[in-house]
PDB file of N, CA and C in Angstrom:
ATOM      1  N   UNK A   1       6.289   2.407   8.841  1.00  0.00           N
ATOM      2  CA  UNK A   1       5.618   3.598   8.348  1.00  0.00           C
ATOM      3  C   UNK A   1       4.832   3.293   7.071  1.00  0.00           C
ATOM      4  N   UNK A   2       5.452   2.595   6.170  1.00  0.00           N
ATOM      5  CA  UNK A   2       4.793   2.087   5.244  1.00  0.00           C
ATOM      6  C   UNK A   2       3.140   1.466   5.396  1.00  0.00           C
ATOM      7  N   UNK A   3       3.582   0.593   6.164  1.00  0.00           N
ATOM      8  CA  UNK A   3       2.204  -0.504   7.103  1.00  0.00           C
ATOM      9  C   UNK A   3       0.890   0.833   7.131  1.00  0.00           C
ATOM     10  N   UNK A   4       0.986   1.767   7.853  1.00  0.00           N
ATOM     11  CA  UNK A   4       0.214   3.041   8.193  1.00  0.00           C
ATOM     12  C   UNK A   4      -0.326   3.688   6.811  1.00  0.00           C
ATOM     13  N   UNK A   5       0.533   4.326   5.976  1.00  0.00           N
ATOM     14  CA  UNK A   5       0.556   5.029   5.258  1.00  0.00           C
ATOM     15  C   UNK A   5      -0.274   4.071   4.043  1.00  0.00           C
ATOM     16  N   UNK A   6       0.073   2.731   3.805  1.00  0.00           N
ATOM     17  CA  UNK A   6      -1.212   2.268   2.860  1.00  0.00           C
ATOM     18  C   UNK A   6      -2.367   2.077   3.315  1.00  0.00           C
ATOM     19  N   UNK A   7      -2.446   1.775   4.577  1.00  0.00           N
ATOM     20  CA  UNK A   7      -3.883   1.075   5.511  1.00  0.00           C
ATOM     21  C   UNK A   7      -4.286   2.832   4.992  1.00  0.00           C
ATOM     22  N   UNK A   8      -4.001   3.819   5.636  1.00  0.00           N
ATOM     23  CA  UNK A   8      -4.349   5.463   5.422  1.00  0.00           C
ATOM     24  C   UNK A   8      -5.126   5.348   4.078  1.00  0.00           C
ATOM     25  N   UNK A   9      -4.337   5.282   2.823  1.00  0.00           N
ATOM     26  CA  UNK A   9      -4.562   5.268   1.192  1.00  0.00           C
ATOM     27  C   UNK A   9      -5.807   4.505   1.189  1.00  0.00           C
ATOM     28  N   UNK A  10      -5.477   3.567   1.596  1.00  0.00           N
ATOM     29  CA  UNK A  10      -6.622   2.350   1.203  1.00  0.00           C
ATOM     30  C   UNK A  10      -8.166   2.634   1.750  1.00  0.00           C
ATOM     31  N   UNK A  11      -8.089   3.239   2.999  1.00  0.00           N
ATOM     32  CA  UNK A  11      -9.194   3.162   4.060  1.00  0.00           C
ATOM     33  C   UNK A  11     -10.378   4.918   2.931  1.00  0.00           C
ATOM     34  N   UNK A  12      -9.106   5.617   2.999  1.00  0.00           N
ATOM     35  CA  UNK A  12      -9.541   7.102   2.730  1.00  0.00           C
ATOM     36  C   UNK A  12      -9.931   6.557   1.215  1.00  0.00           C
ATOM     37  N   UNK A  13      -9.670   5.793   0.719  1.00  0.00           N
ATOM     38  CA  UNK A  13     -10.776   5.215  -0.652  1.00  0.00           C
ATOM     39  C   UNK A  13     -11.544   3.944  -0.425  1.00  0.00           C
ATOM     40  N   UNK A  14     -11.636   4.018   0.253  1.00  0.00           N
ATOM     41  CA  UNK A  14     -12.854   3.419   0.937  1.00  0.00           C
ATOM     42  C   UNK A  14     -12.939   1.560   0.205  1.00  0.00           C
ATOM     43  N   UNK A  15     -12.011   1.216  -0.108  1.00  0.00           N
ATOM     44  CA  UNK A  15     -11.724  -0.396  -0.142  1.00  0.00           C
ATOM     45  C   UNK A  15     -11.272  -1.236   0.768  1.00  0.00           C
ATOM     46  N   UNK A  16     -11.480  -2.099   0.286  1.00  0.00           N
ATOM     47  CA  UNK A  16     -11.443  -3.698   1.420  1.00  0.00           C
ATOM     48  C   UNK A  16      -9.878  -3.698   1.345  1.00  0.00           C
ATOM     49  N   UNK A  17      -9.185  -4.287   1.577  1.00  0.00           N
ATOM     50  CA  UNK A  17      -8.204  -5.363   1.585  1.00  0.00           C
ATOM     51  C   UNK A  17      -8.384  -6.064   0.382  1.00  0.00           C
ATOM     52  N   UNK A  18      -9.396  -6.646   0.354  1.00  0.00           N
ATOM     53  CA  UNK A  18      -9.322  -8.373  -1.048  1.00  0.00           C
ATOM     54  C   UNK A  18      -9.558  -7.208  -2.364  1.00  0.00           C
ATOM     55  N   UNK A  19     -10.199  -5.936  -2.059  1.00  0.00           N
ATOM     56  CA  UNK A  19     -10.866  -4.664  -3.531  1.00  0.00           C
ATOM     57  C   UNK A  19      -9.091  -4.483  -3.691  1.00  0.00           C
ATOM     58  N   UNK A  20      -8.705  -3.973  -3.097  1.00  0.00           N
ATOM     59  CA  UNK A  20      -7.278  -3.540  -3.381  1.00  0.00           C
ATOM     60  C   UNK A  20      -6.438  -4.260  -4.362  1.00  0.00           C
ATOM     61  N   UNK A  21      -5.951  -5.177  -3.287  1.00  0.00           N
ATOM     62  CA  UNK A  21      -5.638  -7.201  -3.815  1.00  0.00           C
ATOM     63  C   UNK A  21      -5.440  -7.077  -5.399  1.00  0.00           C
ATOM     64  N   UNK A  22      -7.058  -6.922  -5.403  1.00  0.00           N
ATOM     65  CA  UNK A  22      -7.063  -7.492  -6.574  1.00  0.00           C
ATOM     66  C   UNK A  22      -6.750  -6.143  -8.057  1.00  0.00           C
ATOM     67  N   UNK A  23      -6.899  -5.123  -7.320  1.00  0.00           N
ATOM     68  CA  UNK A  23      -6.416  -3.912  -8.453  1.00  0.00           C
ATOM     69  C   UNK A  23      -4.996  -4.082  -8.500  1.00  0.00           C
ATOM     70  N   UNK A  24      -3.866  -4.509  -7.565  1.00  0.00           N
ATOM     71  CA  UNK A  24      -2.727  -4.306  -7.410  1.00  0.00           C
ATOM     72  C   UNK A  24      -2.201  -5.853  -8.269  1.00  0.00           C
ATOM     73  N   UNK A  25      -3.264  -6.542  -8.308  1.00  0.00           N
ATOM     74  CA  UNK A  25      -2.450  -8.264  -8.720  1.00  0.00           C
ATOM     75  C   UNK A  25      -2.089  -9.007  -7.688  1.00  0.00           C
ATOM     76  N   UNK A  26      -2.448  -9.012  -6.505  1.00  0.00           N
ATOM     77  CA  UNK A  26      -1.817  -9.779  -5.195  1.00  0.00           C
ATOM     78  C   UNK A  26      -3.322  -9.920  -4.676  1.00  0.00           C
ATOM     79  N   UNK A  27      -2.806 -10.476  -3.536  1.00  0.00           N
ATOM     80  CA  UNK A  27      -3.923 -11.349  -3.212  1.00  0.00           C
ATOM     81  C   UNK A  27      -3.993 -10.580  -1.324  1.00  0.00           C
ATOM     82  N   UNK A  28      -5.435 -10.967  -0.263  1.00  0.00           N
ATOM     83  CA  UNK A  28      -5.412  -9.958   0.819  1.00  0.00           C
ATOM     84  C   UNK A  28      -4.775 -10.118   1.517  1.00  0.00           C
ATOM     85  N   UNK A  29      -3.941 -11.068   1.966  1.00  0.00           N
ATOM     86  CA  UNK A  29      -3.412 -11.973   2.940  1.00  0.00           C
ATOM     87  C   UNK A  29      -1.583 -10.893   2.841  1.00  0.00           C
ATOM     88  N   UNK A  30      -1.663 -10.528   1.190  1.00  0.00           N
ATOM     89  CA  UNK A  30      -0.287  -9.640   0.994  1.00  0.00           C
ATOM     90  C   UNK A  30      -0.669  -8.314   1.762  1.00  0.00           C
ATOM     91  N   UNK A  31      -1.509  -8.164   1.446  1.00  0.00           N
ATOM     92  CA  UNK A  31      -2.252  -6.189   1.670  1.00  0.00           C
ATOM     93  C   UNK A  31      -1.954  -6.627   2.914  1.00  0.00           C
ATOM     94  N   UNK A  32      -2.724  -7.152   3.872  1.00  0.00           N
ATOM     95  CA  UNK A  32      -3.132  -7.435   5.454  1.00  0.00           C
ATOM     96  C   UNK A  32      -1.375  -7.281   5.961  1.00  0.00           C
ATOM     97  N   UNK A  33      -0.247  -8.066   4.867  1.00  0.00           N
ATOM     98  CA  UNK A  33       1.060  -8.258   5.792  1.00  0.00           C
ATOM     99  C   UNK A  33       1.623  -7.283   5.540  1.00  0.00           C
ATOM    100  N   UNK A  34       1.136  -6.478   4.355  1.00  0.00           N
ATOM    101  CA  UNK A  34       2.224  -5.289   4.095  1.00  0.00           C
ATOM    102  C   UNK A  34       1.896  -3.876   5.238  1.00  0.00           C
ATOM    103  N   UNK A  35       0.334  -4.301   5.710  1.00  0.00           N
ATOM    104  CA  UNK A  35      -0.467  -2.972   6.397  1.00  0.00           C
ATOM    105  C   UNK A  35       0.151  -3.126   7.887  1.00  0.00           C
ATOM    106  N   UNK A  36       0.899  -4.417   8.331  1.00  0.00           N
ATOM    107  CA  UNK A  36       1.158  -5.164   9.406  1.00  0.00           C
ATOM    108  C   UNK A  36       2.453  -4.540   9.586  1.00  0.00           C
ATOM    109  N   UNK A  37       3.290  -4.936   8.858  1.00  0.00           N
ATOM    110  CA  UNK A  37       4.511  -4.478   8.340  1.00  0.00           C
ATOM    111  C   UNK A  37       4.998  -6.156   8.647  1.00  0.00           C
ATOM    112  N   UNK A  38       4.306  -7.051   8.226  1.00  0.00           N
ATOM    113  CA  UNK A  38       5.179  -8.339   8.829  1.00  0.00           C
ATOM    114  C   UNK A  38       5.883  -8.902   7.258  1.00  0.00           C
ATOM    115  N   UNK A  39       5.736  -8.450   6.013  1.00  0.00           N
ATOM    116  CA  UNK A  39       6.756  -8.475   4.863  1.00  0.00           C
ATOM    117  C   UNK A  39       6.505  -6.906   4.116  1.00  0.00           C
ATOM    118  N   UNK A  40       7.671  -6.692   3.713  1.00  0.00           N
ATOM    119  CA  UNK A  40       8.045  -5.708   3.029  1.00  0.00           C
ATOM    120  C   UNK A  40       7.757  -5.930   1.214  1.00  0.00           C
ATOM    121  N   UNK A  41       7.230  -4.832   0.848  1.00  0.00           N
ATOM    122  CA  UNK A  41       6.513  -4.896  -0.675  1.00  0.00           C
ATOM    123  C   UNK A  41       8.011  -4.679  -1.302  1.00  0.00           C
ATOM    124  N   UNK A  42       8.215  -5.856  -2.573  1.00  0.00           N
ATOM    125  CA  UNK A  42       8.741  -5.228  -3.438  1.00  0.00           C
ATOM    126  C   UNK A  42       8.601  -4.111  -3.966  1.00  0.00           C
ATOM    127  N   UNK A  43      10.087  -3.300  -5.082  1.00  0.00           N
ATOM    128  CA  UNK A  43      10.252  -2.360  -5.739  1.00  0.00           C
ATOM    129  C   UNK A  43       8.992  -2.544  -6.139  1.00  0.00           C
ATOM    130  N   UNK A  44       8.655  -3.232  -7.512  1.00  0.00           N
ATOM    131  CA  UNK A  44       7.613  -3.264  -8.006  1.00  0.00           C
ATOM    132  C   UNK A  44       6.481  -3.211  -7.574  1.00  0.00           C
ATOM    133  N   UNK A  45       6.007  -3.936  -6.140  1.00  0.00           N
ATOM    134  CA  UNK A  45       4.495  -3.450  -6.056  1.00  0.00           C
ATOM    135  C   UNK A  45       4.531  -2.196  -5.005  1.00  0.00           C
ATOM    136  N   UNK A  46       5.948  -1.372  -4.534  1.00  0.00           N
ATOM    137  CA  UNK A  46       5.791  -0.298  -4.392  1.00  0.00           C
ATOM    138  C   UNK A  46       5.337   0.726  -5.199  1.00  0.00           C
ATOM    139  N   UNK A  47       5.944   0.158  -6.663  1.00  0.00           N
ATOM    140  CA  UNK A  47       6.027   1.074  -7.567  1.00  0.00           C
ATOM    141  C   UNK A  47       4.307   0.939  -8.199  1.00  0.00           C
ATOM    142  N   UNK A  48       4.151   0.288  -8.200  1.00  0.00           N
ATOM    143  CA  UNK A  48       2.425  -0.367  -8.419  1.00  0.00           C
ATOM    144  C   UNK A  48       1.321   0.778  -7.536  1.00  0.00           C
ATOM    145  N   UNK A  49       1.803   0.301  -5.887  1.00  0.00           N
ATOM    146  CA  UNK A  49       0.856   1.236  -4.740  1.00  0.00           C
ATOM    147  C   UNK A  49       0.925   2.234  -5.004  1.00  0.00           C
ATOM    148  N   UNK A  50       1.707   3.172  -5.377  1.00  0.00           N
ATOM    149  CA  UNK A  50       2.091   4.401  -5.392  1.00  0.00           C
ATOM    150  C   UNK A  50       1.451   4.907  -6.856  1.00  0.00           C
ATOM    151  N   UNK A  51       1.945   3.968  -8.047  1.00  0.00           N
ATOM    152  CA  UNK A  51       1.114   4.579  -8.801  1.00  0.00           C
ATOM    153  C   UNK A  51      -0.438   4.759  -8.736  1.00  0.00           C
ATOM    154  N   UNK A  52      -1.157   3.852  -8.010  1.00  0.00           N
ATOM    155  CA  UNK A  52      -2.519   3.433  -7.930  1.00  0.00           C
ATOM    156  C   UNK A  52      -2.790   4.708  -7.349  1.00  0.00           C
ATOM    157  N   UNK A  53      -2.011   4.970  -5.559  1.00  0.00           N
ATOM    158  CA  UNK A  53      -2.746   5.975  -4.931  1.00  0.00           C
ATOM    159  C   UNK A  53      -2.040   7.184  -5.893  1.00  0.00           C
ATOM    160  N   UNK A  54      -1.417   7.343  -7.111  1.00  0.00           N
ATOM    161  CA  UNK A  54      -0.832   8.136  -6.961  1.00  0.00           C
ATOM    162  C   UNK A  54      -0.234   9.376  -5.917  1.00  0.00           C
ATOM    163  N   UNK A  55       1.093   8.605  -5.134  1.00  0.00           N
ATOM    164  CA  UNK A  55       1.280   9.113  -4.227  1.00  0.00           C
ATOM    165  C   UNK A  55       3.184   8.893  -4.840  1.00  0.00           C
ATOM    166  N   UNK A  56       4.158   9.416  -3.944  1.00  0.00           N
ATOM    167  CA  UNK A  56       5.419   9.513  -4.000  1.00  0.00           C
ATOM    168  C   UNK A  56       5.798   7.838  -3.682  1.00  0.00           C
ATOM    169  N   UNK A  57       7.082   7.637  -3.581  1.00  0.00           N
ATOM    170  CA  UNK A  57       7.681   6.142  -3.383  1.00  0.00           C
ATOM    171  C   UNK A  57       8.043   7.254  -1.962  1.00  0.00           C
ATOM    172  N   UNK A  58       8.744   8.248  -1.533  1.00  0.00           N
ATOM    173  CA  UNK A  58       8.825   9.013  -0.552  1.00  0.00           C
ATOM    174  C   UNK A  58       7.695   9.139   0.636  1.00  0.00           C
ATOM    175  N   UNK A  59       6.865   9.696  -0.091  1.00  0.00           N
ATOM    176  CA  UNK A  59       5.726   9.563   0.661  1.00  0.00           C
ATOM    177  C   UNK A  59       5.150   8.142   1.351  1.00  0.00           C
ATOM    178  N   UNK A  60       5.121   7.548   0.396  1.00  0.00           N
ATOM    179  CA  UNK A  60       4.761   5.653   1.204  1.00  0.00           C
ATOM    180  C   UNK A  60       5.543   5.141   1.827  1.00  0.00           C
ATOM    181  N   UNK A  61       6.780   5.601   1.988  1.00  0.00           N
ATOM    182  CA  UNK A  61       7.783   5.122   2.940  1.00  0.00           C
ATOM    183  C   UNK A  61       8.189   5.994   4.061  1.00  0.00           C
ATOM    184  N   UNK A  62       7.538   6.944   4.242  1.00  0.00           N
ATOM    185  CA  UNK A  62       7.577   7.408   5.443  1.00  0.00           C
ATOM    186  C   UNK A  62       8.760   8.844   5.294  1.00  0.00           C
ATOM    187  N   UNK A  63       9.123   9.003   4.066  1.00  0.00           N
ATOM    188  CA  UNK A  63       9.985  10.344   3.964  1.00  0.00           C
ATOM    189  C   UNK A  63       9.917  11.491   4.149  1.00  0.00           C
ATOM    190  N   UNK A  64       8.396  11.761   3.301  1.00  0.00           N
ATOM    191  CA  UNK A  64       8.286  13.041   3.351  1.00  0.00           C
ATOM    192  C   UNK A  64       6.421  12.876   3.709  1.00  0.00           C
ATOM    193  N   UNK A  65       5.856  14.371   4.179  1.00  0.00           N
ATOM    194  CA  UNK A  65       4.671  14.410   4.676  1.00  0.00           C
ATOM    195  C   UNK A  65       3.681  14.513   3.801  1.00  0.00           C
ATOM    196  N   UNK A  66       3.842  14.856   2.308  1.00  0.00           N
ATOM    197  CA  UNK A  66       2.692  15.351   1.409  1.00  0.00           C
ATOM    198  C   UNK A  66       2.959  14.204   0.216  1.00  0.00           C
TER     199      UNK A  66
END
């Protein structure tokens, strides 16, 4: 759910993968595996995504709908 819910964030602000990357401190190859779901984001760059989209740690993980 996660995988969805950033590709969602990311797309609806209209950045790349590597634009992201590089606001978050990681590199695209992370974005691409986290949007995949083939590794799971640390606390921290949850806590990072979430602040960026300002969105919930709930919300990016698939908890709640808003």
């Amino acid at each position: 759910m996660y995988g969805e819910r950033l590709k969602e964030l990311r797309e609806a602000s209209q950045m790349s993968q590597a634009q992201l990357a590089r606001n978050l401190g990681t590199n695209q190859q992370s974005i691409s595996r986290y949007e995949t779901e083939q590794i799971e984001p640390n606390i921290e760059m949850i806590i990072k995504i979430c602040d960026f989209f300002k969105v919930s740690a709930d919300y990016l993980l698939g908890r709640t709908e808003y």
